[in-house]
C-alpha atoms as a PDB file:
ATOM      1  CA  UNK A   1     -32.351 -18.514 -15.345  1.00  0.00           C
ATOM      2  CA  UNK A   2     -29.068 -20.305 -16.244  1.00  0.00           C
ATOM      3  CA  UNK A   3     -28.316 -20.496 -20.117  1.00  0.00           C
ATOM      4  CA  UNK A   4     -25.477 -23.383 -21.019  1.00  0.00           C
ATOM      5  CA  UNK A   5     -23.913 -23.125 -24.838  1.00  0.00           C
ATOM      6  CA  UNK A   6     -21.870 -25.816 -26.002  1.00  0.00           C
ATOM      7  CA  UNK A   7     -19.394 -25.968 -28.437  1.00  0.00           C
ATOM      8  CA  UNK A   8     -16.356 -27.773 -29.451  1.00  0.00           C
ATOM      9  CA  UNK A   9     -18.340 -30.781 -31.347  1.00  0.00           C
ATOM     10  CA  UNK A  10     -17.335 -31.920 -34.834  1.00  0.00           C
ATOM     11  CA  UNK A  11     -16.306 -34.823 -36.905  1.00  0.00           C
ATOM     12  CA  UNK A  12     -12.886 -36.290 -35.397  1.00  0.00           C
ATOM     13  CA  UNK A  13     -11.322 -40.334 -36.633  1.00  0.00           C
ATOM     14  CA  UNK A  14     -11.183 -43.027 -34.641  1.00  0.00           C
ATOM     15  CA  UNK A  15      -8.129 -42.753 -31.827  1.00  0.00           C
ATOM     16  CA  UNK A  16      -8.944 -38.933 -32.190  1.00  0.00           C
ATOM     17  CA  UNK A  17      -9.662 -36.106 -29.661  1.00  0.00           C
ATOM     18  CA  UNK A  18     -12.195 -33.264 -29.168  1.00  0.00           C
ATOM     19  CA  UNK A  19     -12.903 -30.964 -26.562  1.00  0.00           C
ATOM     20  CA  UNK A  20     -16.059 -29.601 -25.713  1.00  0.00           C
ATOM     21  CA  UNK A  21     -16.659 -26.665 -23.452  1.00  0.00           C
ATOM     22  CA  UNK A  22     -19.857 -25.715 -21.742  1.00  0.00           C
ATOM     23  CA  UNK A  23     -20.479 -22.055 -20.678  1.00  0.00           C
ATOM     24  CA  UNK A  24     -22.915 -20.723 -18.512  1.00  0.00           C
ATOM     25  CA  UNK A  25     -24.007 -17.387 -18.669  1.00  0.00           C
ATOM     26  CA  UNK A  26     -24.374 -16.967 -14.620  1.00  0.00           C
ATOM     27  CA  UNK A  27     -22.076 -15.416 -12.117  1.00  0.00           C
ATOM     28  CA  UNK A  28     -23.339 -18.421  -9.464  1.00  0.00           C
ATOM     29  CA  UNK A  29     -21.476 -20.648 -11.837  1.00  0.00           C
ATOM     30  CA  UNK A  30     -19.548 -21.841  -9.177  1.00  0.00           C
ATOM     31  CA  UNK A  31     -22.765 -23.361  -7.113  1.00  0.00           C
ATOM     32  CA  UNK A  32     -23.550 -25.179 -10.049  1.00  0.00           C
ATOM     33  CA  UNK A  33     -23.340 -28.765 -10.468  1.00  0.00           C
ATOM     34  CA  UNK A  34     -22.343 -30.114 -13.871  1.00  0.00           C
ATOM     35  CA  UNK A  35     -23.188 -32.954 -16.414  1.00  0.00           C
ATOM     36  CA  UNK A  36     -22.357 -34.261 -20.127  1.00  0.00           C
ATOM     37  CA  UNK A  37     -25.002 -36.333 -21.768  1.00  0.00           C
ATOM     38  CA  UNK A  38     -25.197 -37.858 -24.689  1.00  0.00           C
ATOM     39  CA  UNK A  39     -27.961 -39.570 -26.974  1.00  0.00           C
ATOM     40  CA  UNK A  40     -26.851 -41.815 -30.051  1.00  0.00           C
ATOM     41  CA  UNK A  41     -29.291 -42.093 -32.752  1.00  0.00           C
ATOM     42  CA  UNK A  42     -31.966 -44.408 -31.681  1.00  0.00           C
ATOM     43  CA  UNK A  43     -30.787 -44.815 -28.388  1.00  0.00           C
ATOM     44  CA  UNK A  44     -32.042 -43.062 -24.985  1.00  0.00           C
ATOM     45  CA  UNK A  45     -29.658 -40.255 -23.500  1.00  0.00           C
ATOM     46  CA  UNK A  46     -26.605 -41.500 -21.089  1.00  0.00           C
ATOM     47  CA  UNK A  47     -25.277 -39.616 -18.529  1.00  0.00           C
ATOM     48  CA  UNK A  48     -21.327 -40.233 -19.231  1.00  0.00           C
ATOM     49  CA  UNK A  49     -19.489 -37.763 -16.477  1.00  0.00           C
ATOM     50  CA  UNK A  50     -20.291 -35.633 -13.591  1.00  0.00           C
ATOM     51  CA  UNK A  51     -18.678 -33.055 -11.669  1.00  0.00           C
ATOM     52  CA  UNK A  52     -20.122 -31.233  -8.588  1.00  0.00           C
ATOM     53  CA  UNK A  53     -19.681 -27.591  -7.700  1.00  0.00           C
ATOM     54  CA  UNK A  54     -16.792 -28.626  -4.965  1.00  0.00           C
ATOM     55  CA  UNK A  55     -14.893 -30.749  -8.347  1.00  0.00           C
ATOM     56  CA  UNK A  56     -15.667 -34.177  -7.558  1.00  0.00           C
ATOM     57  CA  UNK A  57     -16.311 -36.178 -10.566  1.00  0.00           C
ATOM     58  CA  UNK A  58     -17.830 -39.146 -11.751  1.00  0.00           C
ATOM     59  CA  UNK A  59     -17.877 -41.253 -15.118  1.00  0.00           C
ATOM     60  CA  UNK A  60     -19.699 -43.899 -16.803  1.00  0.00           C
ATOM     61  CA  UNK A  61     -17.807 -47.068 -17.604  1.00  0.00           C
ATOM     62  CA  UNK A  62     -17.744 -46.784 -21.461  1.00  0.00           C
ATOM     63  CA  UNK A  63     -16.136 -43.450 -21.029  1.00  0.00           C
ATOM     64  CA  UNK A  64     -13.750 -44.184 -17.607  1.00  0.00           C
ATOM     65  CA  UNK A  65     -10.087 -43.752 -18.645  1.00  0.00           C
ATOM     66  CA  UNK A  66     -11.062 -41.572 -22.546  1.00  0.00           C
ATOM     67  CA  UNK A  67     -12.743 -38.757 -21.609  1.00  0.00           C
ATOM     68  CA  UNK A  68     -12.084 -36.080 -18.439  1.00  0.00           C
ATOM     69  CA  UNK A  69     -14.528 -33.567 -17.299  1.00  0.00           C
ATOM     70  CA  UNK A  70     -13.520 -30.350 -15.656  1.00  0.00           C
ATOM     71  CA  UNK A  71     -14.768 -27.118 -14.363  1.00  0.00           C
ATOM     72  CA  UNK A  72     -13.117 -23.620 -14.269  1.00  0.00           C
ATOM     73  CA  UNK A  73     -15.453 -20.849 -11.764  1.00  0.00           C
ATOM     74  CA  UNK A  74     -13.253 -17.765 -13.241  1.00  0.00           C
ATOM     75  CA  UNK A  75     -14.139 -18.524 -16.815  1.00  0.00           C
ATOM     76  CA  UNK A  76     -17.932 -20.196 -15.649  1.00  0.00           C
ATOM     77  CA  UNK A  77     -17.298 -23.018 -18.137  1.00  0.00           C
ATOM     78  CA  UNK A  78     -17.098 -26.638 -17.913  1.00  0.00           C
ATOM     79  CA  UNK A  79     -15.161 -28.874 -20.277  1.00  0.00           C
ATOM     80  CA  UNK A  80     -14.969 -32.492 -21.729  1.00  0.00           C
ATOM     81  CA  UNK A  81     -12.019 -33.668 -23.078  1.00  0.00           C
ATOM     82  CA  UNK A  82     -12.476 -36.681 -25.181  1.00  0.00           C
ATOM     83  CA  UNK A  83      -9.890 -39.152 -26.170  1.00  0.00           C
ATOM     84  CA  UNK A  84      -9.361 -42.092 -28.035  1.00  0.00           C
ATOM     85  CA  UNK A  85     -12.567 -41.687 -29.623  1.00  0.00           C
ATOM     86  CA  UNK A  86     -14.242 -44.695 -31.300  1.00  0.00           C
ATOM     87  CA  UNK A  87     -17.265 -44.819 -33.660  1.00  0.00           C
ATOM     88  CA  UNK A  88     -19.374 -45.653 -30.799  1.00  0.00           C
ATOM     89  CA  UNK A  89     -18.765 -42.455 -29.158  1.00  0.00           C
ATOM     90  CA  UNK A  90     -21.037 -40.535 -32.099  1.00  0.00           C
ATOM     91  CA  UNK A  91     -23.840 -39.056 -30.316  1.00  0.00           C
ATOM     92  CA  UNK A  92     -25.483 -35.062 -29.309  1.00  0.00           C
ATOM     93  CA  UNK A  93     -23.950 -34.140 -26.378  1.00  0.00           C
ATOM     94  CA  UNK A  94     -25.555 -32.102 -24.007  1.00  0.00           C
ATOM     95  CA  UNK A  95     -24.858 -30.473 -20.765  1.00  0.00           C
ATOM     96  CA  UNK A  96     -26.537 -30.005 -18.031  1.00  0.00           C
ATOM     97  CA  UNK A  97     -26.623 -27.981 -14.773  1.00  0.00           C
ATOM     98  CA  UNK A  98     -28.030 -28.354 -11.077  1.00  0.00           C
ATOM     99  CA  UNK A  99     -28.656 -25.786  -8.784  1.00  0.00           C
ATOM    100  CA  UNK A 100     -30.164 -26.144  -5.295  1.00  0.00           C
ATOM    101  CA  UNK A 101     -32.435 -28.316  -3.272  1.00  0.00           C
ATOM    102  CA  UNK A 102     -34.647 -29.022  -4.881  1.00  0.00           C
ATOM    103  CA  UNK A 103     -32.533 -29.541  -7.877  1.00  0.00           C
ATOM    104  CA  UNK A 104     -33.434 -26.827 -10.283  1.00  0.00           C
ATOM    105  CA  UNK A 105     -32.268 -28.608 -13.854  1.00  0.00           C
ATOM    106  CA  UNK A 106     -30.795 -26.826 -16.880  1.00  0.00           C
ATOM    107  CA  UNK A 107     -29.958 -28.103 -20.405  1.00  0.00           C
ATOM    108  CA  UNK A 108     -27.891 -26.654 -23.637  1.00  0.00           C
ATOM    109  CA  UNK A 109     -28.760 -27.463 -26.934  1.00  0.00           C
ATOM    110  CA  UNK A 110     -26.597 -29.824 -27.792  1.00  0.00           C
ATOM    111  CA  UNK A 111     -23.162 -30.170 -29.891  1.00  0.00           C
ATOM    112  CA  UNK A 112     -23.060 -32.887 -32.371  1.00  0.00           C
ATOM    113  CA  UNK A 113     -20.103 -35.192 -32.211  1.00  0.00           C
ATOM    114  CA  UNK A 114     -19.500 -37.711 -35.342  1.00  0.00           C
ATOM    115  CA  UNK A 115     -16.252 -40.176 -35.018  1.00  0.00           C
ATOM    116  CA  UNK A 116     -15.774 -41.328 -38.297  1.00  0.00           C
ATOM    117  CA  UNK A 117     -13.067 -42.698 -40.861  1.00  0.00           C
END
């Protein structure tokens, strides 16, 4: 069983930064494949970066450029740095880890992330 706690959420201004780590409380860390989501109120949850367990990555449009996901084995924790953050950017976000073939799916609970003036 693979437990993720995030943390690093909070209320930042516009143009602003926050990073958000992930940690996972496995040793196989490093097999892992890892995700940020996030869900804005009323909307349905958006996968915004991805980075597999050899440190490719991947990003969704709105976030390409702002925000930079990252991964470090010795510390089993993956991070999100966010930048230039806009109002738009409020939203839970959640991440998520992938293990195996079939792809055995794991969530944390969530870190709440408010851009506001």
């Amino acid at each position: 069983q693979v437990q993720l706690a995030e943390s690093g959420g909070g209320l930042v201004q516009p143009g602003g930064s926050l990073r958000l780590s992930c940690a996972a409380s496995v040793g196989i860390f490093r097999f892992l494949d890892m995700a940020w989501y996030r869900q804005a109120p009323g909307k349905q949850r958006e996968l915004v970066a991805t980075i597999t367990n050899s440190g490719s990555t991947n990003y969704a449009d709105s976030v390409k450029g702002r925000f930079t996901i990252s991964r470090d084995n010795a510390k089993s924790t993956a991070y999100f740095q966010m930048t230039s953050l806009q109002p738009e950017d409020t939203a839970v976000y959640c991440c998520n880890a992938k293990l195996g073939a079939p792809a055995r799916v794991y969530w944390g609970q969530g870190t709440q992330v408010t851009v506001s003036s």
